[in-house]
PDB file of N, CA and C in Angstrom:
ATOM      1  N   UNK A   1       7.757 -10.967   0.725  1.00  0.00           N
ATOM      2  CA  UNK A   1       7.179 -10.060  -0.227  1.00  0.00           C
ATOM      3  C   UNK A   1       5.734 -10.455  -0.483  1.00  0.00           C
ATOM      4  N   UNK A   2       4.773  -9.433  -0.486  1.00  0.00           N
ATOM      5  CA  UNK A   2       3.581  -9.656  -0.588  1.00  0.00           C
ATOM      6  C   UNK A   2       3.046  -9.624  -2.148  1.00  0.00           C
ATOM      7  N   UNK A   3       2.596 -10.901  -2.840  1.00  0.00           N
ATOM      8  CA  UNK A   3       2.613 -11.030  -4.008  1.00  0.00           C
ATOM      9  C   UNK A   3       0.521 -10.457  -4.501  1.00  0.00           C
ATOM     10  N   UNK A   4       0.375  -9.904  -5.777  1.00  0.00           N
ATOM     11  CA  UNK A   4      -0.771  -9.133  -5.838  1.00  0.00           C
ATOM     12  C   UNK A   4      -0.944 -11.286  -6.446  1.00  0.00           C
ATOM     13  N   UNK A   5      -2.575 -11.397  -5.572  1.00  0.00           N
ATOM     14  CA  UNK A   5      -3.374 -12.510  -6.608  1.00  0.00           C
ATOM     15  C   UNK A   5      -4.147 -11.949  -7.101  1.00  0.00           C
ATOM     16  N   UNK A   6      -4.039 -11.836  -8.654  1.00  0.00           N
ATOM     17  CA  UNK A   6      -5.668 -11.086  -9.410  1.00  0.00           C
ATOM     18  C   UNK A   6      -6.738 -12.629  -9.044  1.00  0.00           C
ATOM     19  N   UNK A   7      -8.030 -11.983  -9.144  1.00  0.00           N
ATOM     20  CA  UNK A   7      -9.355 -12.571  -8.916  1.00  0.00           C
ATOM     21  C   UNK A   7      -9.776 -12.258 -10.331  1.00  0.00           C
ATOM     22  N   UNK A   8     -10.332 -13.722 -10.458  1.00  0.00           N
ATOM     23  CA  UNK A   8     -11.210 -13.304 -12.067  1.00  0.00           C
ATOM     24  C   UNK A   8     -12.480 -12.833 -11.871  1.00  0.00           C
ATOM     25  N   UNK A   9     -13.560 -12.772 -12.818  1.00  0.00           N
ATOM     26  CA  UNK A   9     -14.459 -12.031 -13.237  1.00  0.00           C
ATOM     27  C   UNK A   9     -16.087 -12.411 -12.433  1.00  0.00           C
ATOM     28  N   UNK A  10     -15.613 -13.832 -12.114  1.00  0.00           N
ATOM     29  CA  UNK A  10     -16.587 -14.645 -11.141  1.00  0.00           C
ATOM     30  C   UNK A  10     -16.833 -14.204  -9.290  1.00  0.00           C
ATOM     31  N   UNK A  11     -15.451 -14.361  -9.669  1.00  0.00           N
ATOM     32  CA  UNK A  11     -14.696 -13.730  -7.957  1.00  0.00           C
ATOM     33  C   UNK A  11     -15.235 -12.942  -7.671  1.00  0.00           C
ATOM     34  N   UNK A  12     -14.825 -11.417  -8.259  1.00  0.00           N
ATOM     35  CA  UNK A  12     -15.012 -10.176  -8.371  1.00  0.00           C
ATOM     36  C   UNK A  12     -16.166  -9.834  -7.836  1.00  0.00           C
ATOM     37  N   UNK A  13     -17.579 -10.545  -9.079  1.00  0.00           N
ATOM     38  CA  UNK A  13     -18.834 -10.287  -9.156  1.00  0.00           C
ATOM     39  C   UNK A  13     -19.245 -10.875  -7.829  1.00  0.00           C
ATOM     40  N   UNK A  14     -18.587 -11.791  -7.399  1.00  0.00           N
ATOM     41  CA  UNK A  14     -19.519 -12.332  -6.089  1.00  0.00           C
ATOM     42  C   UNK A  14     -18.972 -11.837  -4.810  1.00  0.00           C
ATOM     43  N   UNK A  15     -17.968 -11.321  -4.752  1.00  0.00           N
ATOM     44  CA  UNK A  15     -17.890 -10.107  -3.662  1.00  0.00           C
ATOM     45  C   UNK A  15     -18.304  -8.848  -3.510  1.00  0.00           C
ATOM     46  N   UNK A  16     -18.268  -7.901  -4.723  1.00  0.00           N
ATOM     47  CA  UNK A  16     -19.646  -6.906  -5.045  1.00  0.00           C
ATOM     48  C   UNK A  16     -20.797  -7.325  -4.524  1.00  0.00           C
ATOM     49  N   UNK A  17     -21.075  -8.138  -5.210  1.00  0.00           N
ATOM     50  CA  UNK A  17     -22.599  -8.652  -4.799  1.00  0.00           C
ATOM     51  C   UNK A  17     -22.860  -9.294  -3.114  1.00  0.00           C
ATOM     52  N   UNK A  18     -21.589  -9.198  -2.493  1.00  0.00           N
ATOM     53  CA  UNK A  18     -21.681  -9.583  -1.131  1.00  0.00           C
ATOM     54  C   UNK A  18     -21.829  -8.033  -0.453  1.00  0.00           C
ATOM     55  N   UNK A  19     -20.806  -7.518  -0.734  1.00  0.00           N
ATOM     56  CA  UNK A  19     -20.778  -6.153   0.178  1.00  0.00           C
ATOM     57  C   UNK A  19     -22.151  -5.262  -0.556  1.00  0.00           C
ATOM     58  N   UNK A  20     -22.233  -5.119  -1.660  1.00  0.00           N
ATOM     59  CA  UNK A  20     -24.521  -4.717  -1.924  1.00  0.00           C
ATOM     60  C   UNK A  20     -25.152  -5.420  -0.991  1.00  0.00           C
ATOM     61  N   UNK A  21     -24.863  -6.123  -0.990  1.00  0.00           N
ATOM     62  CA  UNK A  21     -26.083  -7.031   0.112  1.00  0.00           C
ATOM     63  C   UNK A  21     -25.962  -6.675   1.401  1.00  0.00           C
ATOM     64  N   UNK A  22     -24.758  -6.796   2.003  1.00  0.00           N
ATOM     65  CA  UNK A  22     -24.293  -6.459   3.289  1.00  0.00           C
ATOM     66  C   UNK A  22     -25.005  -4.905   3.400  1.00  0.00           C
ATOM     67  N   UNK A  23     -24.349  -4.049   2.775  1.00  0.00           N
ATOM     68  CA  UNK A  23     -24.678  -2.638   2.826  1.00  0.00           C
ATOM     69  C   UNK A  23     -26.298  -2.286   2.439  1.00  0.00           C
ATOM     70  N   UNK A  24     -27.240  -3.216   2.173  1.00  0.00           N
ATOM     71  CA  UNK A  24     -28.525  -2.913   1.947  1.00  0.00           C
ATOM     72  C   UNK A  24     -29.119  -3.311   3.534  1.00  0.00           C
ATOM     73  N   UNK A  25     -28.653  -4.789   3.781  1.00  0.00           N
ATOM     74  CA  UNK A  25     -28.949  -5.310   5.034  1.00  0.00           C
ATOM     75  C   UNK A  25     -28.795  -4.066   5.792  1.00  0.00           C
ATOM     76  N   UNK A  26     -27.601  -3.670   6.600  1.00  0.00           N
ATOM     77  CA  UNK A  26     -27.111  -2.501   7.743  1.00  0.00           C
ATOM     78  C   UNK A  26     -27.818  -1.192   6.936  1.00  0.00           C
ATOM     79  N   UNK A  27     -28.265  -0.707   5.952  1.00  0.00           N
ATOM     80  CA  UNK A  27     -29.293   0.352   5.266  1.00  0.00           C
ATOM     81  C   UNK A  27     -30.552   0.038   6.275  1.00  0.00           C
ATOM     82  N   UNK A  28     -31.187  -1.074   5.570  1.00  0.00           N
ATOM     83  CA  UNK A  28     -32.555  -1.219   6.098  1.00  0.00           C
ATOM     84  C   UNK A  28     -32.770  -1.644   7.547  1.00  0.00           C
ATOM     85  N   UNK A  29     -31.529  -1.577   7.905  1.00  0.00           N
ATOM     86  CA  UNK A  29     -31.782  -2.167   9.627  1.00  0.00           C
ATOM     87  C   UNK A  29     -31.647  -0.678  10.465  1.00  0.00           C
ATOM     88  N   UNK A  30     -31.167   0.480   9.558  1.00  0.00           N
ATOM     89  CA  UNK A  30     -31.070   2.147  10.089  1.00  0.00           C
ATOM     90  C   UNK A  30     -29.374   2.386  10.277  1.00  0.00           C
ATOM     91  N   UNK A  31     -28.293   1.788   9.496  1.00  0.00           N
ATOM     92  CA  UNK A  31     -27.636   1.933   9.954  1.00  0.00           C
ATOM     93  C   UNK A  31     -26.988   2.605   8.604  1.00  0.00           C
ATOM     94  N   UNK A  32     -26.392   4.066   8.985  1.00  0.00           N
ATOM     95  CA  UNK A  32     -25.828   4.801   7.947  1.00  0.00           C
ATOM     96  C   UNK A  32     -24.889   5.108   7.695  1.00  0.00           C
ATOM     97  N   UNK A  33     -24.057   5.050   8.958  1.00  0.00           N
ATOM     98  CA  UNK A  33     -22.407   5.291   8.668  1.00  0.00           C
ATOM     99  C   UNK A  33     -22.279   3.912   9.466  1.00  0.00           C
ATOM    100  N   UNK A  34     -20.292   3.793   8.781  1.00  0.00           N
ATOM    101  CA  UNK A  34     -19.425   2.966   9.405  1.00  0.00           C
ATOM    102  C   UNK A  34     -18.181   3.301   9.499  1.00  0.00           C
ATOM    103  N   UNK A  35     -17.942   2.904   9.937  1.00  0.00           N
ATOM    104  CA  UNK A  35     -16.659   3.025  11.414  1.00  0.00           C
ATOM    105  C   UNK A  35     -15.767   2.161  11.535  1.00  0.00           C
ATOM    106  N   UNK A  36     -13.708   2.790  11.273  1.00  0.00           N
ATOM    107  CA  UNK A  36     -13.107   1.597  12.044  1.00  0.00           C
ATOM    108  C   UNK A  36     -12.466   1.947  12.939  1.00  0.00           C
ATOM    109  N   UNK A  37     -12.394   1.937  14.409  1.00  0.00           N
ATOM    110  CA  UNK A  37     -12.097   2.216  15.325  1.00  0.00           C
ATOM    111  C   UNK A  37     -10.493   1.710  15.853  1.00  0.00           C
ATOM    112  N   UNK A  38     -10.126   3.338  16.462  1.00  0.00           N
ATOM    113  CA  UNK A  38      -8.732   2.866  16.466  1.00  0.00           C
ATOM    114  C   UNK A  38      -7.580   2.443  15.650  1.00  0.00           C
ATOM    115  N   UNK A  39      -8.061   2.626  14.093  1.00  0.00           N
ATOM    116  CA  UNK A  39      -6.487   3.186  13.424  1.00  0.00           C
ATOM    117  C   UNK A  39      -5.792   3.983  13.726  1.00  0.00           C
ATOM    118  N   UNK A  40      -6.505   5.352  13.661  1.00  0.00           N
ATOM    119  CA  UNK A  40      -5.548   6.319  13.924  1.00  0.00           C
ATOM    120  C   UNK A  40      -5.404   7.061  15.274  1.00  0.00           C
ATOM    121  N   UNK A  41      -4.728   7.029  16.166  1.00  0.00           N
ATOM    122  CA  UNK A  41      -4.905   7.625  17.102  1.00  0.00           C
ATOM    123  C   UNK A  41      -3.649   8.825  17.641  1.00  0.00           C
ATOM    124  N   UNK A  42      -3.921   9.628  18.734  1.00  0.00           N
ATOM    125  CA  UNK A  42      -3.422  10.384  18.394  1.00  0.00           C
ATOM    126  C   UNK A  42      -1.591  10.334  19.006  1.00  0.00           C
ATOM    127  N   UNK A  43      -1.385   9.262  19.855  1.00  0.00           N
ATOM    128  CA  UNK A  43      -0.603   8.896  19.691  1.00  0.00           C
ATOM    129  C   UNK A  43       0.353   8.779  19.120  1.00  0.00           C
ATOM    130  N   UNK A  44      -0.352   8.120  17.851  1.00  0.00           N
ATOM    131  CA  UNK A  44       0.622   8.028  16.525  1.00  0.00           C
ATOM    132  C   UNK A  44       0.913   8.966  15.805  1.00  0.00           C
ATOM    133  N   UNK A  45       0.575   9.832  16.039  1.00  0.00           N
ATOM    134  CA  UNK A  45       1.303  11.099  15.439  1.00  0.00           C
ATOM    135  C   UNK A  45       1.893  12.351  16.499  1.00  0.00           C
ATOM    136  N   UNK A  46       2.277  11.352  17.380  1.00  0.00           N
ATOM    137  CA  UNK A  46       3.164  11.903  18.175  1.00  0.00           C
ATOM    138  C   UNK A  46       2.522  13.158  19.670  1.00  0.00           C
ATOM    139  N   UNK A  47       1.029  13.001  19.624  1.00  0.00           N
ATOM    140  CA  UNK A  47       0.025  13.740  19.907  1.00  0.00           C
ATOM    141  C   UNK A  47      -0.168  15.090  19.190  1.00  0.00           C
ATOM    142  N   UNK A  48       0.189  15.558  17.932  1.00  0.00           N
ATOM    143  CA  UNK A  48       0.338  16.502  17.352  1.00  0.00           C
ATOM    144  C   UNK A  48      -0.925  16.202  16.206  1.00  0.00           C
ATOM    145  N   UNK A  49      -2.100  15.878  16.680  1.00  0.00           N
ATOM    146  CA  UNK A  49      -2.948  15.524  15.245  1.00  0.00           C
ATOM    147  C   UNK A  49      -3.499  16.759  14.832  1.00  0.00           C
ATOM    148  N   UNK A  50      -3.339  17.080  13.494  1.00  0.00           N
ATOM    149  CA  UNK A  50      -3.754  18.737  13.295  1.00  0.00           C
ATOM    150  C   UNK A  50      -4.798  18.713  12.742  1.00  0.00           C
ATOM    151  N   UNK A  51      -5.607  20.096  13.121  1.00  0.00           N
ATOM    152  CA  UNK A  51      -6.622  20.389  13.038  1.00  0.00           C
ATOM    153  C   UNK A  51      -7.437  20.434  11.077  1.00  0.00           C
ATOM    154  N   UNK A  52      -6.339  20.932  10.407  1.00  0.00           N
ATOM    155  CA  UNK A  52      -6.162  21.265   8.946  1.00  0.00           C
ATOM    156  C   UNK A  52      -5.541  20.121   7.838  1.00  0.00           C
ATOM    157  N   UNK A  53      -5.855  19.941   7.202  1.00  0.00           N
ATOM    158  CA  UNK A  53      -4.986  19.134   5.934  1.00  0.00           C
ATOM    159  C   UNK A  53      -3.366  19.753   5.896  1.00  0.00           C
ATOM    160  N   UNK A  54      -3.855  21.363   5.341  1.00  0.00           N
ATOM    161  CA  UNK A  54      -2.538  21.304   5.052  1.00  0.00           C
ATOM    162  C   UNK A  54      -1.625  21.385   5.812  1.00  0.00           C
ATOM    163  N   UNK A  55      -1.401  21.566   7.233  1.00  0.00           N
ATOM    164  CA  UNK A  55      -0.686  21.212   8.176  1.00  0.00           C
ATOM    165  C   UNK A  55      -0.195  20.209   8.399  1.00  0.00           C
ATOM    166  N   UNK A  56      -1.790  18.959   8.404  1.00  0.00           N
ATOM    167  CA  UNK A  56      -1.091  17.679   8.215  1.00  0.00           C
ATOM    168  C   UNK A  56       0.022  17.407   7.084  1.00  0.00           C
ATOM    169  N   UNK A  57      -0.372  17.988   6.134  1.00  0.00           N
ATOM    170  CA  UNK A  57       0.109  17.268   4.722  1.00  0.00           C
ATOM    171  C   UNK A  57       1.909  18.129   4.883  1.00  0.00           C
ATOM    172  N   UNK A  58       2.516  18.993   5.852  1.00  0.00           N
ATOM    173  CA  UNK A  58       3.578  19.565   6.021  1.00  0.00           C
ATOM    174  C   UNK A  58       3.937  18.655   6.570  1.00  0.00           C
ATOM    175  N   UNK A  59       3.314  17.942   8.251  1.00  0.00           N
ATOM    176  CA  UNK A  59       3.666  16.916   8.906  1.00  0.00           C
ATOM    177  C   UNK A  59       4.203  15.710   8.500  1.00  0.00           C
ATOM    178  N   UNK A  60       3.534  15.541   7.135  1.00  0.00           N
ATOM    179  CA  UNK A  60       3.640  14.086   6.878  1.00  0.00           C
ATOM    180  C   UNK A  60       4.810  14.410   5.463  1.00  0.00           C
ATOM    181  N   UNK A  61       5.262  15.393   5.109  1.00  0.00           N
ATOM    182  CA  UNK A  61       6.202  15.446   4.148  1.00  0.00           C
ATOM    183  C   UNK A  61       7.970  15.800   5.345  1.00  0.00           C
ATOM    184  N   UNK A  62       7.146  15.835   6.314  1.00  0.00           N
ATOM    185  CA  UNK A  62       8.997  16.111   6.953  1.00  0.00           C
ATOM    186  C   UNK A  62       8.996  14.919   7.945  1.00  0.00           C
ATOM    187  N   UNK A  63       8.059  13.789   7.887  1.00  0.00           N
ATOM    188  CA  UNK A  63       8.274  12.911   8.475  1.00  0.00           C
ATOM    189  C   UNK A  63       9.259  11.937   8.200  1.00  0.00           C
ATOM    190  N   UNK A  64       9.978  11.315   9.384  1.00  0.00           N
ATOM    191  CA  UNK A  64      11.254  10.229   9.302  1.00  0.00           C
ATOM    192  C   UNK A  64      10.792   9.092  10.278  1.00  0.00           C
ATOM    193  N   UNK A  65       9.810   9.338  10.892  1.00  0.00           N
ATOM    194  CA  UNK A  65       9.425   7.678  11.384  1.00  0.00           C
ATOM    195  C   UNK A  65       9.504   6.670  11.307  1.00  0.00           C
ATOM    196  N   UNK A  66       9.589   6.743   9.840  1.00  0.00           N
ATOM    197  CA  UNK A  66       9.582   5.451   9.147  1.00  0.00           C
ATOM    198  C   UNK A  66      10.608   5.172   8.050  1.00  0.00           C
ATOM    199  N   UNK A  67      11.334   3.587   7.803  1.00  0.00           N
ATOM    200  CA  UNK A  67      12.322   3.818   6.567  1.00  0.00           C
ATOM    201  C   UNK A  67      11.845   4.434   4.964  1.00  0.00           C
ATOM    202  N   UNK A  68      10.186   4.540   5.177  1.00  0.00           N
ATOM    203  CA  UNK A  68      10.126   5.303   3.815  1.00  0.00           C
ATOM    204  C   UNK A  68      10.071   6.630   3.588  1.00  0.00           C
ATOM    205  N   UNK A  69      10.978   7.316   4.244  1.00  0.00           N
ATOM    206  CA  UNK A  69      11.524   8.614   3.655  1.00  0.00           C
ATOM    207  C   UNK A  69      12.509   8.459   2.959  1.00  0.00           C
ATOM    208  N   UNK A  70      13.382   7.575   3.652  1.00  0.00           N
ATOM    209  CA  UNK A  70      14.416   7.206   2.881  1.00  0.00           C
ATOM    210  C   UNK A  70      14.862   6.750   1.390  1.00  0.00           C
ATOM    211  N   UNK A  71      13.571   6.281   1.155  1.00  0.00           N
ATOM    212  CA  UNK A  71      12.972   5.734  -0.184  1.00  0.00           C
ATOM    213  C   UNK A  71      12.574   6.496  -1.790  1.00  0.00           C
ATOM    214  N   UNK A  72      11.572   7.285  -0.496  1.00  0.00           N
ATOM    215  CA  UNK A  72      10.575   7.899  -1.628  1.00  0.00           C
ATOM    216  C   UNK A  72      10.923   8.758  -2.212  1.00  0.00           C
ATOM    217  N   UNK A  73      10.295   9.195  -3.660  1.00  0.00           N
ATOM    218  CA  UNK A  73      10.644  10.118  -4.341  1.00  0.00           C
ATOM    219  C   UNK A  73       9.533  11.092  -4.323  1.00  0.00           C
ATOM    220  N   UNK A  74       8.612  10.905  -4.158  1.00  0.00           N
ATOM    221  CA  UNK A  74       6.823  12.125  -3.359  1.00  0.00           C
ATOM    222  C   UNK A  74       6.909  11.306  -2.266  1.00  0.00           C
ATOM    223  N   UNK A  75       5.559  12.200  -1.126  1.00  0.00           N
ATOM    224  CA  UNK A  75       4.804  12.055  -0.288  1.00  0.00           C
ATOM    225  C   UNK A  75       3.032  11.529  -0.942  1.00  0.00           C
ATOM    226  N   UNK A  76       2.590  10.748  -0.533  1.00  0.00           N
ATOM    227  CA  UNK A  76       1.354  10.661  -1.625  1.00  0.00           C
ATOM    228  C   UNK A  76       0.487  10.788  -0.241  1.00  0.00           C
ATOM    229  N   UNK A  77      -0.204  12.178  -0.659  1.00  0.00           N
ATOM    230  CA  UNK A  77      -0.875  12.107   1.032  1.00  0.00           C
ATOM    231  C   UNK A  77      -2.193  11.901   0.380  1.00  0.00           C
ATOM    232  N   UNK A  78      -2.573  12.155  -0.307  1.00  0.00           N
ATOM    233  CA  UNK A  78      -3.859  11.988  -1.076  1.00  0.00           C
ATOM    234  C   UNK A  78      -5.135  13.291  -1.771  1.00  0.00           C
ATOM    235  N   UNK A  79      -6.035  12.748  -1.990  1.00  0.00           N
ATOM    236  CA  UNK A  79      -6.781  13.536  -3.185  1.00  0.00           C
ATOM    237  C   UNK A  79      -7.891  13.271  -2.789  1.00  0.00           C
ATOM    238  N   UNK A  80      -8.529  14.505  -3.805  1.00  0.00           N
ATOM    239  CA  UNK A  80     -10.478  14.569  -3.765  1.00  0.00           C
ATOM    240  C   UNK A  80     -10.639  15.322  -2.481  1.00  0.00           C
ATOM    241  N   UNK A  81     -12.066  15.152  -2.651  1.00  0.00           N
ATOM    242  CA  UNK A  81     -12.705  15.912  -1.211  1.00  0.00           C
ATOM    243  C   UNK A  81     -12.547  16.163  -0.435  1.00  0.00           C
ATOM    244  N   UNK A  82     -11.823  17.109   0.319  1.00  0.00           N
ATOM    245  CA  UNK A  82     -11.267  16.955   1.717  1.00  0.00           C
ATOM    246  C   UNK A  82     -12.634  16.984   2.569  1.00  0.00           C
ATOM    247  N   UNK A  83     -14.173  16.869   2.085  1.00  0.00           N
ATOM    248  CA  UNK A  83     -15.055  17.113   3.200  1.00  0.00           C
ATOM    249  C   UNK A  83     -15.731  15.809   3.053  1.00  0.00           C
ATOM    250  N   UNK A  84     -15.312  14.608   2.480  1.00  0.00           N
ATOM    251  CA  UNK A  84     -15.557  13.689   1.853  1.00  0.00           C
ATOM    252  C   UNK A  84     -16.200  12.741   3.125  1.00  0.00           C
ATOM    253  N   UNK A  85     -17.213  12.307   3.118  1.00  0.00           N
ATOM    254  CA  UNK A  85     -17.712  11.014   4.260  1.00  0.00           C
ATOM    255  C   UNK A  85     -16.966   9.892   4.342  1.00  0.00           C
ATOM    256  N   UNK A  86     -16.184   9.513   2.913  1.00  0.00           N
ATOM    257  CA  UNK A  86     -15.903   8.422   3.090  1.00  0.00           C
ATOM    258  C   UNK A  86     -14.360   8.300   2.753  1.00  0.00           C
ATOM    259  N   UNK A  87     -13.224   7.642   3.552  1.00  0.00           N
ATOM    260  CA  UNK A  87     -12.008   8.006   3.329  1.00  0.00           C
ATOM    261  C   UNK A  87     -11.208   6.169   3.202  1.00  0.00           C
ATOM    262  N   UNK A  88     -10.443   6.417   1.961  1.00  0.00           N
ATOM    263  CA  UNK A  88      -9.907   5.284   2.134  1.00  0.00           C
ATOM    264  C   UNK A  88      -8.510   5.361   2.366  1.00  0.00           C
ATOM    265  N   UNK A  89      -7.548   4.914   3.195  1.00  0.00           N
ATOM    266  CA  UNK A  89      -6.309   4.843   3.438  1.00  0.00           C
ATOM    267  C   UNK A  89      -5.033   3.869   3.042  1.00  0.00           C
ATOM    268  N   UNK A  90      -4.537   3.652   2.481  1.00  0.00           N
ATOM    269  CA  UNK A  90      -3.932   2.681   2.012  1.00  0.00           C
ATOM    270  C   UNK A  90      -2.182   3.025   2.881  1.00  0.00           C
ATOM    271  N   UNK A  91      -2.345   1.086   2.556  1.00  0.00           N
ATOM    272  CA  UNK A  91      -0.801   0.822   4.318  1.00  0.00           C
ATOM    273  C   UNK A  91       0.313   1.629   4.030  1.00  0.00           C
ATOM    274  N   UNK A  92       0.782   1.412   2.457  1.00  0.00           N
ATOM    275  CA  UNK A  92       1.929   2.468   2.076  1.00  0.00           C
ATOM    276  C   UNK A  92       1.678   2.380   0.895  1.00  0.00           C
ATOM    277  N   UNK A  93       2.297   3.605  -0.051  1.00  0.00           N
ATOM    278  CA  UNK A  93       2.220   3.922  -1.686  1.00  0.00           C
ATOM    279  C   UNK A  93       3.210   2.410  -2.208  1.00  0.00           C
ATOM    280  N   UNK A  94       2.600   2.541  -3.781  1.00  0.00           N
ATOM    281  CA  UNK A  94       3.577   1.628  -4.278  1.00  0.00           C
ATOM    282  C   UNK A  94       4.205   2.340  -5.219  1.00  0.00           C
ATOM    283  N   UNK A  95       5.160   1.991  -6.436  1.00  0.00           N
ATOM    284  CA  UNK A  95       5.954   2.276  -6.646  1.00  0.00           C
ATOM    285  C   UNK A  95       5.008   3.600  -7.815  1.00  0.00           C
ATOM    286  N   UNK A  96       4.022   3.294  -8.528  1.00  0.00           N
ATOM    287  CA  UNK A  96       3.333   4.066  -9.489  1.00  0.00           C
ATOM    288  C   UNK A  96       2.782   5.254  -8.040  1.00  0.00           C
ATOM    289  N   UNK A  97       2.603   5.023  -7.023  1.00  0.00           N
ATOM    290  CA  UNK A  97       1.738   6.016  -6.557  1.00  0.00           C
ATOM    291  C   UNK A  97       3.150   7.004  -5.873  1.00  0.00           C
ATOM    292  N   UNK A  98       4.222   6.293  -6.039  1.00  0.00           N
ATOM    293  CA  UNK A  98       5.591   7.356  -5.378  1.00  0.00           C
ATOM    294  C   UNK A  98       5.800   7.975  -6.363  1.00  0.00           C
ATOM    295  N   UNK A  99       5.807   7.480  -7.805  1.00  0.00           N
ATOM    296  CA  UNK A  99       6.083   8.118  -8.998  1.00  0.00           C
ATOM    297  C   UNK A  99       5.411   9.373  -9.326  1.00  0.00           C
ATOM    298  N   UNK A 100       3.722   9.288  -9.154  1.00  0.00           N
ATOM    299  CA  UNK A 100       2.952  10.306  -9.523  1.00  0.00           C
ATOM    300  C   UNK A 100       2.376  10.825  -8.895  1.00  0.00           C
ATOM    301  N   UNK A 101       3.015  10.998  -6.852  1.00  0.00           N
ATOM    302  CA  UNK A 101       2.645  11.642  -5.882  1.00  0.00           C
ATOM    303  C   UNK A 101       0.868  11.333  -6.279  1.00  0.00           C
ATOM    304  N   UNK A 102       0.347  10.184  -6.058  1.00  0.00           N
ATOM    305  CA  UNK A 102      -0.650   9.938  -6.092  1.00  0.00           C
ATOM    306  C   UNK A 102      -1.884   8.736  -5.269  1.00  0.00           C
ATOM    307  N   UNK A 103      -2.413   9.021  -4.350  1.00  0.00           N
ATOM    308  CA  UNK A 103      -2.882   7.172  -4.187  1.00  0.00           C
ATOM    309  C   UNK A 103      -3.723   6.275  -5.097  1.00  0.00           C
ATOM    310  N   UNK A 104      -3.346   5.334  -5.202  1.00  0.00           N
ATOM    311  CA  UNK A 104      -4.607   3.948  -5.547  1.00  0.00           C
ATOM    312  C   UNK A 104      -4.328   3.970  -6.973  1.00  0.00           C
ATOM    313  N   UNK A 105      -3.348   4.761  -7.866  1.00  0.00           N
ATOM    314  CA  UNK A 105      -2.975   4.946  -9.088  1.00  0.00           C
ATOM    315  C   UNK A 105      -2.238   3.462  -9.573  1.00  0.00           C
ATOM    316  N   UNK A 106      -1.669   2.566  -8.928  1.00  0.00           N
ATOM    317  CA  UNK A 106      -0.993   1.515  -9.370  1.00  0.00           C
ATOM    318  C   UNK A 106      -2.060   0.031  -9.305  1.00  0.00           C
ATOM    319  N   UNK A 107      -1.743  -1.140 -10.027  1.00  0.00           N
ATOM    320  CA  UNK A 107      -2.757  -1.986 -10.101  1.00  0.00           C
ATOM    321  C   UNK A 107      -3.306  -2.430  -9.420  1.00  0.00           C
ATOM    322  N   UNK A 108      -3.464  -2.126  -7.948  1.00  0.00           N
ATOM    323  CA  UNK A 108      -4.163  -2.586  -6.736  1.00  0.00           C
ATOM    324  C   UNK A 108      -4.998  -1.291  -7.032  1.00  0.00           C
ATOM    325  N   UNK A 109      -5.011  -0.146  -6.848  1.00  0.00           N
ATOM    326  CA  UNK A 109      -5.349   0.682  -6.873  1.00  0.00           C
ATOM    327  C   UNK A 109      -6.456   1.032  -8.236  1.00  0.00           C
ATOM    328  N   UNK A 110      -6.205   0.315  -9.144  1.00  0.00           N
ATOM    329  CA  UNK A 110      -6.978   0.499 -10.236  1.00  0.00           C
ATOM    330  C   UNK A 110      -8.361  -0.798  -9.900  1.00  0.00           C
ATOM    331  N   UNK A 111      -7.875  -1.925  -9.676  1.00  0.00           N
ATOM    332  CA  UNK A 111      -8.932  -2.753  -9.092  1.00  0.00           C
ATOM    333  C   UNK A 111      -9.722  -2.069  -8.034  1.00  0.00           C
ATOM    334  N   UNK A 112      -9.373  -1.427  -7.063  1.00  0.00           N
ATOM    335  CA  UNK A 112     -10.248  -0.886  -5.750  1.00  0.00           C
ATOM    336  C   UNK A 112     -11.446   0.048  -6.562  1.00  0.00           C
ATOM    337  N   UNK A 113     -10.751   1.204  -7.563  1.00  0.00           N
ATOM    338  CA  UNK A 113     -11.507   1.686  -8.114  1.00  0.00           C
ATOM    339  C   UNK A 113     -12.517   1.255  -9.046  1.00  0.00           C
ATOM    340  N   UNK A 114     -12.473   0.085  -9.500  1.00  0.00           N
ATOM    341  CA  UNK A 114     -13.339  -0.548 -10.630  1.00  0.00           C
ATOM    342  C   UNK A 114     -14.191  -1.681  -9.316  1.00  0.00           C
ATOM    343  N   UNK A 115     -13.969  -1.654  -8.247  1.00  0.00           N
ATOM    344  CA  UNK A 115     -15.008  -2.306  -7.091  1.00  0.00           C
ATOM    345  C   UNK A 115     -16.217  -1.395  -6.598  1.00  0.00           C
ATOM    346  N   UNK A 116     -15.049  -0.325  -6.526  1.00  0.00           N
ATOM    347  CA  UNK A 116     -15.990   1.327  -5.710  1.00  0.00           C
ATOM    348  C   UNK A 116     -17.213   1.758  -6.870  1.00  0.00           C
ATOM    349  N   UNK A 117     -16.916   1.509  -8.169  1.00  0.00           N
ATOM    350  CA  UNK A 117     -18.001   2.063  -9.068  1.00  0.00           C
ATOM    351  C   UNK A 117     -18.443   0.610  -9.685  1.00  0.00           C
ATOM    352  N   UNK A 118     -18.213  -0.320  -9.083  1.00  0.00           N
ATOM    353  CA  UNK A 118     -19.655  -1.047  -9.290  1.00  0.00           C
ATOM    354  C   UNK A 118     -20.631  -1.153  -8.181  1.00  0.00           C
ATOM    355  N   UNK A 119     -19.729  -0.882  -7.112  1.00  0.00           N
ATOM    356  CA  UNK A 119     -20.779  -0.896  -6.201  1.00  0.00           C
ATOM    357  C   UNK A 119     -21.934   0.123  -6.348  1.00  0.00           C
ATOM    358  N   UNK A 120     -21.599   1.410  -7.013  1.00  0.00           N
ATOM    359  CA  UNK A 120     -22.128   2.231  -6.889  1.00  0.00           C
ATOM    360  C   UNK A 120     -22.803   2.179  -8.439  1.00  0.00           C
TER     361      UNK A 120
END
């Protein structure tokens, strides 16, 4: 079982302050987007990768691939922008984000968000 370690307030600040730095460095060197290559491929979805959200989001509610259908009580396919530059994916929902068909809503999820708006 993968146990959450909270980071205190020291921690925190000095990894912010790593990835600002990082992301000013690759700024001023011309570099504007980033990239992780080879998560998703199309493979993995059986070669059926659809063109639309909501197609996907049919795909991924009648999916059995995995033992968490078996589980869940939502699908948490996710939210916001669908024209969005920047997409974050998380490995599987936890128990608050099965509850309120939601992502990043449970305490991992509340930390990511209080990283994303300091960075910004």
């Amino acid at each position: 079982m993968l146990r959450y370690s909270p980071i205190g307030d020291r921690e925190l600040s000095q990894i912010l302050q790593a990835v600002k730095s990082y992301l000013a460095l690759e700024r001023e060197s011309g570099v504007e987007e980033h990239f992780l290559k080879g998560v998703i491929k199309k493979e993995s979805l059986g070669g059926r990768l659809s063109s639309d959200l909501e197609s996907l989001k049919r795909e991924v509610r009648s999916c059995t691939r995995c033992d968490l259908h078996a589980t869940r009580r939502n699908v948490v396919f996710g939210s916001g922008n669908p024209k969005a530059r920047v997409l974050f994916i998380g490995e599987a929902p936890g128990e608050e984000e099965d509850i309120q068909a939601m992502p990043f809503v449970g305490r991992a999820g509340q930390l990511l968000t209080k990283i994303i708006e300091a960075i910004f």
